[in-house]
C-alpha atoms as a PDB file:
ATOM      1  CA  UNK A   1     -19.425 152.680  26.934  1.00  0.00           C
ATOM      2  CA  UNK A   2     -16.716 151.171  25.381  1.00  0.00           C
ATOM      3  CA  UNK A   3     -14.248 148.814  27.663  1.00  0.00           C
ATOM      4  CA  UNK A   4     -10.757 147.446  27.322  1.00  0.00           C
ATOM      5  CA  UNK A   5     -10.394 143.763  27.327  1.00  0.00           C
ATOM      6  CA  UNK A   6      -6.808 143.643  28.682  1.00  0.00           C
ATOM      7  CA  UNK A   7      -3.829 145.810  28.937  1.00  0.00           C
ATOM      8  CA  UNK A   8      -1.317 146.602  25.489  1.00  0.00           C
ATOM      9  CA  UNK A   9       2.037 148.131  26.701  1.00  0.00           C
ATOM     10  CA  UNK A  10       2.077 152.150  25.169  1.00  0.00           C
ATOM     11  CA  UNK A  11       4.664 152.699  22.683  1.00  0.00           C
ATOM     12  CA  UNK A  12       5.978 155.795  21.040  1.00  0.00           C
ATOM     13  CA  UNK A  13       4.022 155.559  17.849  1.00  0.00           C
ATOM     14  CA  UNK A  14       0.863 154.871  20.249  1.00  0.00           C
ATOM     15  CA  UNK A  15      -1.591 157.459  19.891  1.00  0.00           C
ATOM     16  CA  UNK A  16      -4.293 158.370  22.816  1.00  0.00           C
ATOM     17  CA  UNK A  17      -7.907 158.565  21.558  1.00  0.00           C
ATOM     18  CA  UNK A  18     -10.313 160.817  23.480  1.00  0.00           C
ATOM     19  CA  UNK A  19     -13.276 159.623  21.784  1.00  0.00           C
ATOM     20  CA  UNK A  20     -12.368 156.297  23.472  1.00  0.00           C
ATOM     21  CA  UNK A  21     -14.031 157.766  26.787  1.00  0.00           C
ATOM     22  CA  UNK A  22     -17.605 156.991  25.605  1.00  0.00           C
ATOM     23  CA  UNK A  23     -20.615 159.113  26.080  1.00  0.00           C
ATOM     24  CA  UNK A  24     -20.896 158.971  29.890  1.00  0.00           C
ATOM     25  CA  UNK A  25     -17.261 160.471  30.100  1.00  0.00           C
ATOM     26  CA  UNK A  26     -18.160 163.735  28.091  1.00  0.00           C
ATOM     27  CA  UNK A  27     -21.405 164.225  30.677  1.00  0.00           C
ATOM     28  CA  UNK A  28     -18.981 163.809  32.756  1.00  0.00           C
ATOM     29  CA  UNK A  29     -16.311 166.038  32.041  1.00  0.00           C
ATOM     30  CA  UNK A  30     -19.450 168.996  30.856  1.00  0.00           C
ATOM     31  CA  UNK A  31     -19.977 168.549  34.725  1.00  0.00           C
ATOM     32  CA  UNK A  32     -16.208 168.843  36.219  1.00  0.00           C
ATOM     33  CA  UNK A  33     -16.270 172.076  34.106  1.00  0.00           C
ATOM     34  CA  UNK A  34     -19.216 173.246  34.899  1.00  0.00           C
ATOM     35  CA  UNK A  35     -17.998 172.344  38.905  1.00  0.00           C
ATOM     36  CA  UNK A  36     -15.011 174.825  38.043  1.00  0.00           C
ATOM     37  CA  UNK A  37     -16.909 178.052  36.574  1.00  0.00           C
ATOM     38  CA  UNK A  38     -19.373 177.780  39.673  1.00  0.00           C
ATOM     39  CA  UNK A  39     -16.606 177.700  42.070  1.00  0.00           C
ATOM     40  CA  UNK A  40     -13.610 179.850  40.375  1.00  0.00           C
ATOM     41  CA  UNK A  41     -11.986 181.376  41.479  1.00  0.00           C
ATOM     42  CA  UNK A  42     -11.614 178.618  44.712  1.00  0.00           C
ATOM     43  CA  UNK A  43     -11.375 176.051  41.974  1.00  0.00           C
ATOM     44  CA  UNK A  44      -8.304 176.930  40.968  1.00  0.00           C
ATOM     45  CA  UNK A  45      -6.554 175.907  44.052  1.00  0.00           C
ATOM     46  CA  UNK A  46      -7.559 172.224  43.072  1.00  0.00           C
ATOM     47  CA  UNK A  47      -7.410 172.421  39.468  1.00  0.00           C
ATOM     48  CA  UNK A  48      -3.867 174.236  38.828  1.00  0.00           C
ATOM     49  CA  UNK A  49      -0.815 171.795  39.601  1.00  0.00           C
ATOM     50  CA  UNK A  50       3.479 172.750  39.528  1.00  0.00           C
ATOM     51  CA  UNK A  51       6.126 170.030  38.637  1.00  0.00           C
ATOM     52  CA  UNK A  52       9.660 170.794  39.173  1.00  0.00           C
ATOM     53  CA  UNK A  53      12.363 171.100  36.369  1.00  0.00           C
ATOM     54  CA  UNK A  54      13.383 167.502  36.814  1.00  0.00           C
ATOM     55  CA  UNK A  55       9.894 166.113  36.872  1.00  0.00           C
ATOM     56  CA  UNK A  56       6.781 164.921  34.638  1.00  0.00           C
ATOM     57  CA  UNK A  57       3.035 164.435  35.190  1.00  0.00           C
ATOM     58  CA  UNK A  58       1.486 161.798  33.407  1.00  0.00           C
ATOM     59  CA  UNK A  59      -2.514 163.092  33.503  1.00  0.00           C
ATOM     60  CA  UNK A  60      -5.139 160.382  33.189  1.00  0.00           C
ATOM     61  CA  UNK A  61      -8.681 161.237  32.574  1.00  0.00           C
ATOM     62  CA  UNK A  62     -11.116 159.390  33.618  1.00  0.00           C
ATOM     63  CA  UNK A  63      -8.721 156.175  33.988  1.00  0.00           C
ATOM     64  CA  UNK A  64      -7.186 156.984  30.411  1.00  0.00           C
ATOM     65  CA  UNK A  65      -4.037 158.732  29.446  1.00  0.00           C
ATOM     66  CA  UNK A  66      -5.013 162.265  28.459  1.00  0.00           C
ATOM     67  CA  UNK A  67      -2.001 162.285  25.957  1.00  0.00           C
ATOM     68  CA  UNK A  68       1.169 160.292  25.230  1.00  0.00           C
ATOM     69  CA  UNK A  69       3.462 163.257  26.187  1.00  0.00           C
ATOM     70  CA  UNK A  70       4.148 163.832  29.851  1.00  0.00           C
ATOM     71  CA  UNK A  71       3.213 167.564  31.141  1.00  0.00           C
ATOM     72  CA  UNK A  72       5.861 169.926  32.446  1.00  0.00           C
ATOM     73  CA  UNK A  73       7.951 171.176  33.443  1.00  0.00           C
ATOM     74  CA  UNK A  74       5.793 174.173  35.069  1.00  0.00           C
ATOM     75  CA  UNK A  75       2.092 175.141  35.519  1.00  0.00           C
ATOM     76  CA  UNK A  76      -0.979 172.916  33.808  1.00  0.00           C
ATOM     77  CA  UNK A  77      -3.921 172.334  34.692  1.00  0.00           C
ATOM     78  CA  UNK A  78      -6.846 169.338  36.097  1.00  0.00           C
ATOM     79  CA  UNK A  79     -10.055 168.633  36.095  1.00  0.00           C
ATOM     80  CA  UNK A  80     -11.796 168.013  39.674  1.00  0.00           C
ATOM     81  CA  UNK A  81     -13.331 164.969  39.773  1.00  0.00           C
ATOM     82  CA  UNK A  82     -11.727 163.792  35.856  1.00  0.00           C
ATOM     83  CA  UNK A  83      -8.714 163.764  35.980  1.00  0.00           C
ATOM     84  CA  UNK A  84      -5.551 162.751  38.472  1.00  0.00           C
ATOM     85  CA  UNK A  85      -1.921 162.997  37.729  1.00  0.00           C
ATOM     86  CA  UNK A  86       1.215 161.009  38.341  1.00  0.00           C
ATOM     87  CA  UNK A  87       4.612 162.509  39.199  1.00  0.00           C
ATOM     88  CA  UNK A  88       7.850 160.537  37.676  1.00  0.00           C
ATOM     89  CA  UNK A  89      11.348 161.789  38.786  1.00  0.00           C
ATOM     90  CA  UNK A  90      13.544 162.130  35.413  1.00  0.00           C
ATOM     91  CA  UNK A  91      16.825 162.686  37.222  1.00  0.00           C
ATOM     92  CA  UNK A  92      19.389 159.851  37.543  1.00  0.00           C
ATOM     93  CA  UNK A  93      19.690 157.074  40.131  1.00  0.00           C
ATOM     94  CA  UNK A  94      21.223 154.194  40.781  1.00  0.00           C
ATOM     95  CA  UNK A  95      21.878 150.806  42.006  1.00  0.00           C
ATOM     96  CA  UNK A  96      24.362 149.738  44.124  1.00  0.00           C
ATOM     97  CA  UNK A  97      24.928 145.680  44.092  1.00  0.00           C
ATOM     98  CA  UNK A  98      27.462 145.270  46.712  1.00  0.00           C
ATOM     99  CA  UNK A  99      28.875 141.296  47.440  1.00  0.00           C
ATOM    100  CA  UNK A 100      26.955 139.686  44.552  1.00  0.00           C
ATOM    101  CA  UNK A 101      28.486 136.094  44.613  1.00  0.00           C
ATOM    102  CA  UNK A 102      28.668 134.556  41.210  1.00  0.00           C
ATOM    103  CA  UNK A 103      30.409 131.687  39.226  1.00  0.00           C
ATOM    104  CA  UNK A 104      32.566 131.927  36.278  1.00  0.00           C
ATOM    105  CA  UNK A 105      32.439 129.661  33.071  1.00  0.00           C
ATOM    106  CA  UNK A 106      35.017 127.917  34.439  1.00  0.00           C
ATOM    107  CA  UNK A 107      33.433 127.299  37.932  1.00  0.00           C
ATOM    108  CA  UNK A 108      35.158 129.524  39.921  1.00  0.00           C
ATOM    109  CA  UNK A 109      33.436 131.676  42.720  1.00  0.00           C
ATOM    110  CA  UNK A 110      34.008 135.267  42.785  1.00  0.00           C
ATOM    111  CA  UNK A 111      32.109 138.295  44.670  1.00  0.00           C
ATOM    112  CA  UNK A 112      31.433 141.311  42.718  1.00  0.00           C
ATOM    113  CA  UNK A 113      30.525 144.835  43.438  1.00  0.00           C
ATOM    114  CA  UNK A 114      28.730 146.518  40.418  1.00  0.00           C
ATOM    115  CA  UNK A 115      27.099 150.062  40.275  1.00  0.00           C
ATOM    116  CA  UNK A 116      24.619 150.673  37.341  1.00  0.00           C
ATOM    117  CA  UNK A 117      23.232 154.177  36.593  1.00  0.00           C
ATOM    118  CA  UNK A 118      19.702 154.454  34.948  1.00  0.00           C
ATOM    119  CA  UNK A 119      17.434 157.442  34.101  1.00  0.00           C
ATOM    120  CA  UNK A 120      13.979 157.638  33.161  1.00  0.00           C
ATOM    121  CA  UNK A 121      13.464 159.325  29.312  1.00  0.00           C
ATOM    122  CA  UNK A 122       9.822 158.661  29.185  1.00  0.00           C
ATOM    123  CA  UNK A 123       7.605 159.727  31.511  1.00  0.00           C
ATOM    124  CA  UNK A 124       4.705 157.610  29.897  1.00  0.00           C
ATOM    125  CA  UNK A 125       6.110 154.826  30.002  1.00  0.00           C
ATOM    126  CA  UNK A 126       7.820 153.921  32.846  1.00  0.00           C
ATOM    127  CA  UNK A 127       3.615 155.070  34.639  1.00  0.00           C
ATOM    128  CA  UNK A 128       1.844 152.690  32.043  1.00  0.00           C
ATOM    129  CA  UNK A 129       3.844 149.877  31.270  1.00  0.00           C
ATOM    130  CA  UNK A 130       5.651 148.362  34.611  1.00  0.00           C
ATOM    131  CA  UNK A 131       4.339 148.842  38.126  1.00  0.00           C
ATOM    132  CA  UNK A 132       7.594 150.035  39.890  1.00  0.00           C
ATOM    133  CA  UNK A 133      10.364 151.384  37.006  1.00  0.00           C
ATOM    134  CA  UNK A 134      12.965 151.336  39.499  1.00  0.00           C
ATOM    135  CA  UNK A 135      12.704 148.458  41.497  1.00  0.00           C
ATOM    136  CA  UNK A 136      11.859 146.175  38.047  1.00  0.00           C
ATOM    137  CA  UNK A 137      15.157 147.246  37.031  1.00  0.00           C
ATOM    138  CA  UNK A 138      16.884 146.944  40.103  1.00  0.00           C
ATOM    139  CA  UNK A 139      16.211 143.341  39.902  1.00  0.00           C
ATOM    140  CA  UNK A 140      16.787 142.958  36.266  1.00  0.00           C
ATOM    141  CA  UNK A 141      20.336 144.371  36.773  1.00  0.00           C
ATOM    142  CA  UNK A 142      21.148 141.472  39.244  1.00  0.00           C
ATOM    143  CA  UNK A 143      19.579 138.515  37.708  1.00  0.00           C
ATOM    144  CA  UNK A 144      21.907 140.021  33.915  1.00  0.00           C
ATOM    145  CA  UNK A 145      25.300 140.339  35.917  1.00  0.00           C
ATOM    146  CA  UNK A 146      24.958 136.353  37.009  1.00  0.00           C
ATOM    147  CA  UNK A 147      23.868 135.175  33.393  1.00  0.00           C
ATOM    148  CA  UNK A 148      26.626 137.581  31.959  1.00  0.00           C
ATOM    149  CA  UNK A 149      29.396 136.341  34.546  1.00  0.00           C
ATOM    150  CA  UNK A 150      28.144 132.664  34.021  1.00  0.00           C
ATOM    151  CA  UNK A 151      29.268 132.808  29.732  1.00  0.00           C
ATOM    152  CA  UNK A 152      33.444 134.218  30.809  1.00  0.00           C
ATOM    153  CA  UNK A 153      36.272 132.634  32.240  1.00  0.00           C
ATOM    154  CA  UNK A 154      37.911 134.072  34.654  1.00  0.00           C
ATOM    155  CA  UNK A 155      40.912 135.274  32.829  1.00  0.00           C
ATOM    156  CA  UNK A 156      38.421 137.178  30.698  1.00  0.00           C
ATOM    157  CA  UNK A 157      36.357 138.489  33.100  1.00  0.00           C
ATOM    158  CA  UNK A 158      39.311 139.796  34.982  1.00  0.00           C
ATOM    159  CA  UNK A 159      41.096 141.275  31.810  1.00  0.00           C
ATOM    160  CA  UNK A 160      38.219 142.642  30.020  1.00  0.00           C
ATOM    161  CA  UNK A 161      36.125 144.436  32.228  1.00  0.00           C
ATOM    162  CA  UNK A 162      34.695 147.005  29.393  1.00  0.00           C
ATOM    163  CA  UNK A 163      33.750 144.756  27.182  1.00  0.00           C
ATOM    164  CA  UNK A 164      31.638 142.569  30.041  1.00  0.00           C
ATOM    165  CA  UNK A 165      30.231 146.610  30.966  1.00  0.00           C
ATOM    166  CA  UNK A 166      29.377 147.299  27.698  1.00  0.00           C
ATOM    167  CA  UNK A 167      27.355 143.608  26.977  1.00  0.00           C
ATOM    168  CA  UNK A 168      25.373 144.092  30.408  1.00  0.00           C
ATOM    169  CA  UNK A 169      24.448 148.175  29.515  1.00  0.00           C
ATOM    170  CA  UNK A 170      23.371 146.616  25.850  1.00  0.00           C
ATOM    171  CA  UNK A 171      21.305 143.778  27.044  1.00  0.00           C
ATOM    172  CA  UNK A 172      19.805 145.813  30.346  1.00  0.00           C
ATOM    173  CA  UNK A 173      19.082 148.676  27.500  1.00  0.00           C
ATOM    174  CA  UNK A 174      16.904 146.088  25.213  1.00  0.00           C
ATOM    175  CA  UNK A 175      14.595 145.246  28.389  1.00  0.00           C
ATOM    176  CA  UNK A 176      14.433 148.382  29.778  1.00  0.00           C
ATOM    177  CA  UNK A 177      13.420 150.323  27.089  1.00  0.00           C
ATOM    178  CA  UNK A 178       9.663 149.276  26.860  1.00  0.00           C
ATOM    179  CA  UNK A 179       9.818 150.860  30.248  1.00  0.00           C
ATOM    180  CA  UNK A 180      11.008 154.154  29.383  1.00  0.00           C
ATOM    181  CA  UNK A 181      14.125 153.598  31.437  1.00  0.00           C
ATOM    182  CA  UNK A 182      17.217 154.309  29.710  1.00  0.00           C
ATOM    183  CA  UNK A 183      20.513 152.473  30.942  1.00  0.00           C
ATOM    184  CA  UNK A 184      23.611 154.810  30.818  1.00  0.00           C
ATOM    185  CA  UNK A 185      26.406 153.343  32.413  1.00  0.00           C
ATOM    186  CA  UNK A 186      27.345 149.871  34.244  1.00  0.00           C
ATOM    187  CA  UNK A 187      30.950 149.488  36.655  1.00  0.00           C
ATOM    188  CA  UNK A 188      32.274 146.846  38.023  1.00  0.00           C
ATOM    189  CA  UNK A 189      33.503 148.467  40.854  1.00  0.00           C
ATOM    190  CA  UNK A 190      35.295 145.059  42.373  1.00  0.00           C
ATOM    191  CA  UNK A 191      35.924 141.718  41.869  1.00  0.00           C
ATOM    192  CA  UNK A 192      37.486 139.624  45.061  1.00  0.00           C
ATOM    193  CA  UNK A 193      38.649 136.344  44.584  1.00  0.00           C
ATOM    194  CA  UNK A 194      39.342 132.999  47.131  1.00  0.00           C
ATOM    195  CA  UNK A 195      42.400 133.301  49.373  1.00  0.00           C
ATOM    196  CA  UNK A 196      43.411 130.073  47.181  1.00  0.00           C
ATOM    197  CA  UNK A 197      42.846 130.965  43.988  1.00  0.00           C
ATOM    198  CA  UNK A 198      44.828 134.054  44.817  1.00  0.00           C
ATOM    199  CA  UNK A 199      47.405 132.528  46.067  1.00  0.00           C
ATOM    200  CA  UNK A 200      47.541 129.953  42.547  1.00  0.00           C
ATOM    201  CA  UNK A 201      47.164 133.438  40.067  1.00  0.00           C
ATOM    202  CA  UNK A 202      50.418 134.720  42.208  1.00  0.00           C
ATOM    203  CA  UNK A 203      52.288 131.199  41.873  1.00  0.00           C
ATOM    204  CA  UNK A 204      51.397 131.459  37.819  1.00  0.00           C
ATOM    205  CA  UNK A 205      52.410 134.544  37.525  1.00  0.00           C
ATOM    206  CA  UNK A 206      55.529 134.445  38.796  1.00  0.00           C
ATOM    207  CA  UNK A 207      56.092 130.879  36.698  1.00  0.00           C
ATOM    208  CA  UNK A 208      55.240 132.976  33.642  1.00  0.00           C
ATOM    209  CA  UNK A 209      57.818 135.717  34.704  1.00  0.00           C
ATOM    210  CA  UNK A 210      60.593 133.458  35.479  1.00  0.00           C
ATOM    211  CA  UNK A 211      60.176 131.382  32.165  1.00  0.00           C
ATOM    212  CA  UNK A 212      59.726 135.086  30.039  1.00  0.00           C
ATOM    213  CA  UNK A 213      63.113 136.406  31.951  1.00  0.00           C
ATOM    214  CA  UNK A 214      65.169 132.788  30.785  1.00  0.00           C
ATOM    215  CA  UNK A 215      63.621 133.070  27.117  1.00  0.00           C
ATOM    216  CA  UNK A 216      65.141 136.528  27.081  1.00  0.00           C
ATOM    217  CA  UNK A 217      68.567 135.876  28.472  1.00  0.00           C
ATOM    218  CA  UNK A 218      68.702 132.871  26.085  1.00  0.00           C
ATOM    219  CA  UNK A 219      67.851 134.768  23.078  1.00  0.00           C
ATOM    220  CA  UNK A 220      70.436 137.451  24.629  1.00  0.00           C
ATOM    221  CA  UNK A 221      73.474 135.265  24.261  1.00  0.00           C
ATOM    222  CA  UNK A 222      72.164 133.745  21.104  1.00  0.00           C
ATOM    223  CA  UNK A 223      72.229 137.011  19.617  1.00  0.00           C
ATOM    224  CA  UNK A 224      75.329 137.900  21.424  1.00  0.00           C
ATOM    225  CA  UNK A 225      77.237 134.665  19.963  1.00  0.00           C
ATOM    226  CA  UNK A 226      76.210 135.382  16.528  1.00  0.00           C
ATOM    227  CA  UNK A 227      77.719 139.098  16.637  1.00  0.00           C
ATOM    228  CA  UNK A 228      81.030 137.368  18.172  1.00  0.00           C
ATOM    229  CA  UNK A 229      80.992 135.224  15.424  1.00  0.00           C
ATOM    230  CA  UNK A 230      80.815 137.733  12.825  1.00  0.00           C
ATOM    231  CA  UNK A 231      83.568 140.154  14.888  1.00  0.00           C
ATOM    232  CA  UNK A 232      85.799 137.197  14.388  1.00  0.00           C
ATOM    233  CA  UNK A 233      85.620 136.930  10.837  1.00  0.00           C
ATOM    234  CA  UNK A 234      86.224 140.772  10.134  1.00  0.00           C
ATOM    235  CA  UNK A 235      89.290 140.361  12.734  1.00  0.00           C
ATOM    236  CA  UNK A 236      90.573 137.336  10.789  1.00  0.00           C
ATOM    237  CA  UNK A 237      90.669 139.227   7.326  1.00  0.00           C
ATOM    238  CA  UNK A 238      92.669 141.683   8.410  1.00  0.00           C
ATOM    239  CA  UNK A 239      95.519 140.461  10.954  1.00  0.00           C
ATOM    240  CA  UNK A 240      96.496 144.336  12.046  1.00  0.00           C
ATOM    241  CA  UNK A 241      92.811 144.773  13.569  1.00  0.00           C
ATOM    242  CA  UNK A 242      93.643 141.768  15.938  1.00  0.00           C
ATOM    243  CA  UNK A 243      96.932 144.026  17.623  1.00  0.00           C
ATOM    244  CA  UNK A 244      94.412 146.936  17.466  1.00  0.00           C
ATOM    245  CA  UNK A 245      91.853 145.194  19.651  1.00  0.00           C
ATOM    246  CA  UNK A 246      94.871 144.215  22.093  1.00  0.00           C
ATOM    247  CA  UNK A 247      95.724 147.686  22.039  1.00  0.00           C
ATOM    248  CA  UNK A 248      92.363 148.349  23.050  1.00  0.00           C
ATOM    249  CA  UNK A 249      91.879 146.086  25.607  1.00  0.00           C
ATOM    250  CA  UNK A 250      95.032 147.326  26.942  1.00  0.00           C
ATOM    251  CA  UNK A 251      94.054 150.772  27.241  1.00  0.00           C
ATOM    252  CA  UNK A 252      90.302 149.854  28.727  1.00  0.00           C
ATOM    253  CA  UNK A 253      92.242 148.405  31.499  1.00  0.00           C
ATOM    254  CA  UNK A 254      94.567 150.982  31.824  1.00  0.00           C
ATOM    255  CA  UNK A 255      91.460 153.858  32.558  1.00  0.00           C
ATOM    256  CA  UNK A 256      89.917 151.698  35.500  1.00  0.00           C
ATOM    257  CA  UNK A 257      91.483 152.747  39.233  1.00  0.00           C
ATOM    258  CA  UNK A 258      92.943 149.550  40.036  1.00  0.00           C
ATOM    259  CA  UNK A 259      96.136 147.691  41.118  1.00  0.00           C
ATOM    260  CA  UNK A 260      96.857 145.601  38.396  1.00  0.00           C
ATOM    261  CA  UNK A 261      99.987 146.084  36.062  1.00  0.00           C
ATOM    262  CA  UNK A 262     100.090 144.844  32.380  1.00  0.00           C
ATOM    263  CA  UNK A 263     103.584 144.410  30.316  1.00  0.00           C
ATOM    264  CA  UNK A 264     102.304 143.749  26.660  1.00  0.00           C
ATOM    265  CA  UNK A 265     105.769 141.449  25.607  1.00  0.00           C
ATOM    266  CA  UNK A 266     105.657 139.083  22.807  1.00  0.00           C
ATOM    267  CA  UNK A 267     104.901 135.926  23.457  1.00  0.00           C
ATOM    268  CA  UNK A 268     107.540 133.894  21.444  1.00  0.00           C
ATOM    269  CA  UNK A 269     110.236 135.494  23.427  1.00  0.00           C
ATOM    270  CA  UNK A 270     109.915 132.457  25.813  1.00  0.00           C
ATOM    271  CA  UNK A 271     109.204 129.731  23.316  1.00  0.00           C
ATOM    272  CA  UNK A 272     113.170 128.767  23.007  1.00  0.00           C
ATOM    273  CA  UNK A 273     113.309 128.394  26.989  1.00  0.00           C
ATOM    274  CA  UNK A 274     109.721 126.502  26.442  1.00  0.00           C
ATOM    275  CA  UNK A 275     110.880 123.979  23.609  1.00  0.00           C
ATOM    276  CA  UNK A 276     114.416 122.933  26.246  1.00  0.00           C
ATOM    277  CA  UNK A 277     112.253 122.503  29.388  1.00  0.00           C
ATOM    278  CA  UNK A 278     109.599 120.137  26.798  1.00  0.00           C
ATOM    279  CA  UNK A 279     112.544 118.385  25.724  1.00  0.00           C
ATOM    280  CA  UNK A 280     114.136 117.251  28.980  1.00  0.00           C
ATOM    281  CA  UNK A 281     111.012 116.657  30.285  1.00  0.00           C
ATOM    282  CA  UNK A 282     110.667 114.436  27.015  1.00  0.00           C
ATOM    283  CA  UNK A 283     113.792 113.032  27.285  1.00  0.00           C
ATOM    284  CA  UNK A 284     113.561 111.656  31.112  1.00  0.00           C
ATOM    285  CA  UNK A 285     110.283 109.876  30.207  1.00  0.00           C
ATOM    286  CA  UNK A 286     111.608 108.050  27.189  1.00  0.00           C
ATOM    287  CA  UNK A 287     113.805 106.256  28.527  1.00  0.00           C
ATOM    288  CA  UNK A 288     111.710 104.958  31.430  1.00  0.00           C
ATOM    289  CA  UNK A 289     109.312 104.027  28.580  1.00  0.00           C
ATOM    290  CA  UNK A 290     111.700 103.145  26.123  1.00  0.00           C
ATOM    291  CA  UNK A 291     110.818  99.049  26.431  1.00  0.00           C
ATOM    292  CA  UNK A 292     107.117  99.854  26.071  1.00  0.00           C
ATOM    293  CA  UNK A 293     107.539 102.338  23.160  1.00  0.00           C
ATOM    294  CA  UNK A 294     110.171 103.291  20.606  1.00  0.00           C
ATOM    295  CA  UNK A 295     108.911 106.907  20.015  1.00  0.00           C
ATOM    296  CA  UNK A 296     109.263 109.925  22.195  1.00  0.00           C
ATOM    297  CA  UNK A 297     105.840 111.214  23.850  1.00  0.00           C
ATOM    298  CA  UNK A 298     106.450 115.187  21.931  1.00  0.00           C
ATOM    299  CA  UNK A 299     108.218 115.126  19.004  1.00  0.00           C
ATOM    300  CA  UNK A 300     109.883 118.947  18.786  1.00  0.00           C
ATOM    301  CA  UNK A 301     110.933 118.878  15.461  1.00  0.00           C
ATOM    302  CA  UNK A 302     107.014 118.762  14.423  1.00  0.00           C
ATOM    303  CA  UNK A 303     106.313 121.854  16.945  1.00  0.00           C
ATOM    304  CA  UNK A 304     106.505 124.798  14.750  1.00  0.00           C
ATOM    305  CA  UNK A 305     109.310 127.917  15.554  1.00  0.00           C
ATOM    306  CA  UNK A 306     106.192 130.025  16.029  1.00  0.00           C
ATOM    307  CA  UNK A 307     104.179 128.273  18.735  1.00  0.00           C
ATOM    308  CA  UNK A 308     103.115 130.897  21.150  1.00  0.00           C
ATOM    309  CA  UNK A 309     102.429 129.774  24.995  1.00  0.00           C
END
């Protein structure tokens, strides 16, 4: 009889062997059948097994796997005394890892809540190859969010939460699937930070608002003072588009519902009163300063007969 020396992990190119099951094994199996014909039909309530829709039976004769392909879903059938069976769930579960504390790249503590949803896709494999499929991954899904958390900063792992899913589902997916589990989604459901460090992200923030709101009033009237300055040379080429404007200005004012009353008059109408109150004024301080200085403080002959006040 031939023996196994150790245990090799089944893979999907692996192919099962009967012949592997030595002599002994076919006396024995001629005898489990030969146990069925004597006994049918009361051997068929021991020898004919039902899995659900959602479920697989891995059959192992005589301590092997019978074949590489899971049985069912429906009817098949056993051998008393040769063969036994074992059932694998292929619907979808889950993990819930509620208030896992980690540490950022940059040493800050955070707590984390993190769902991860898993399916087994072969039935084989998950029987042969690890003990407990669910619980082995279970574990594996904590111990990959702490090394994952442990290569971000904060900033990133706050701001790019689908990236960190997709690098956890990808790296859970590599381990996982020599176990015939297949990874199909990871969530970071919450991520809850120090009543300090809260309170330092708010004080930033608001910094970083403040200083964005000033750059943009400041580039405002930048941008404001170089379309005055071009208004003002169009209004200095042409001299009429200067009385437009103060036409315009007068009839803005004019539509609002206020008080005020505006006379346009021209403003060298009072430059002749103007010039004789300048030159009295001029006139009493010369000669208190006439020992001091020989020239009058505003010289009106210099004033041009156009100077508006």
């Amino acid at each position: 009889m031939s023996a196994r020396k150790g245990h090799n992990p089944l893979h999907e190119t692996d192919s099962i062997a009967e012949g592997d099951i030595g002599c002994c094994g076919y006396v024995l199996i001629g005898l489990s059948y030969l146990l069925v014909i004597v006994t049918f039909p009361f051997s068929l309530l021991w020898c004919l097994k039902v899995v659900q829709e959602y479920e697989r039976a891995v059959i192992f004769r005589l301590g092997r796997i019978k074949s590489s392909r899971a049985q069912g879903p429906g009817l098949f059938f056993l051998l008393p005394c040769a063969d036994n069976f074992a059932k694998v769930d292929l619907r979808t579960f889950s993990f819930n890892f509620p208030h896992q504390e980690v540490i950022t790249k940059d040493y800050v503590p955070c707590v984390v809540d993190v769902v991860i949803y898993t399916r087994v896709f072969n039935a084989t494999k998950s029987v042969v190859n690890i003990l407990n499929a669910r619980a082995s991954t279970h574990l594996l899904g904590a111990t990959t969010l702490k090394a994952i958390v442990r290569t971000v900063c904060l900033s990133e792992f706050l701001s790019d939460r689908e990236r960190i899913d997709y690098t956890m589902k990808s790296t859970l997916d590599r381990v996982t699937d020599n176990w015939g589990v297949k990874v199909e989604r990871v969530e970071i459901k919450d991520i809850r930070l120090p009543v300090q460090m809260q309170r330092a992200m708010a004080v930033e923030a608001k910094s970083a608002r403040e200083a964005r709101a000033k750059i943009t009033t400041v580039q405002g009237k930048l941008m404001a003072s170089r379309l005055l300055k071009k208004a003002a040379g169009v209004l200095a080429e042409t001299p009429a588009s200067l009385q437009l404007r103060y036409l315009q200005t007068l009839q803005s004012i004019s539509e609002e519902q206020n008080h005020t009353v505006i006379f346009p008059m021209p403003a060298n109408l009072f430059s002749a009163g103007v010039r004789q109150m300048l030159g009295r004024l001029s006139g009493s301080l010369a000669g208190a300063q006439s020992n001091q200085s020989g020239q009058p403080l505003i010289d009106l002959q210099q004033t041009p007969d156009n100077t508006q006040f």
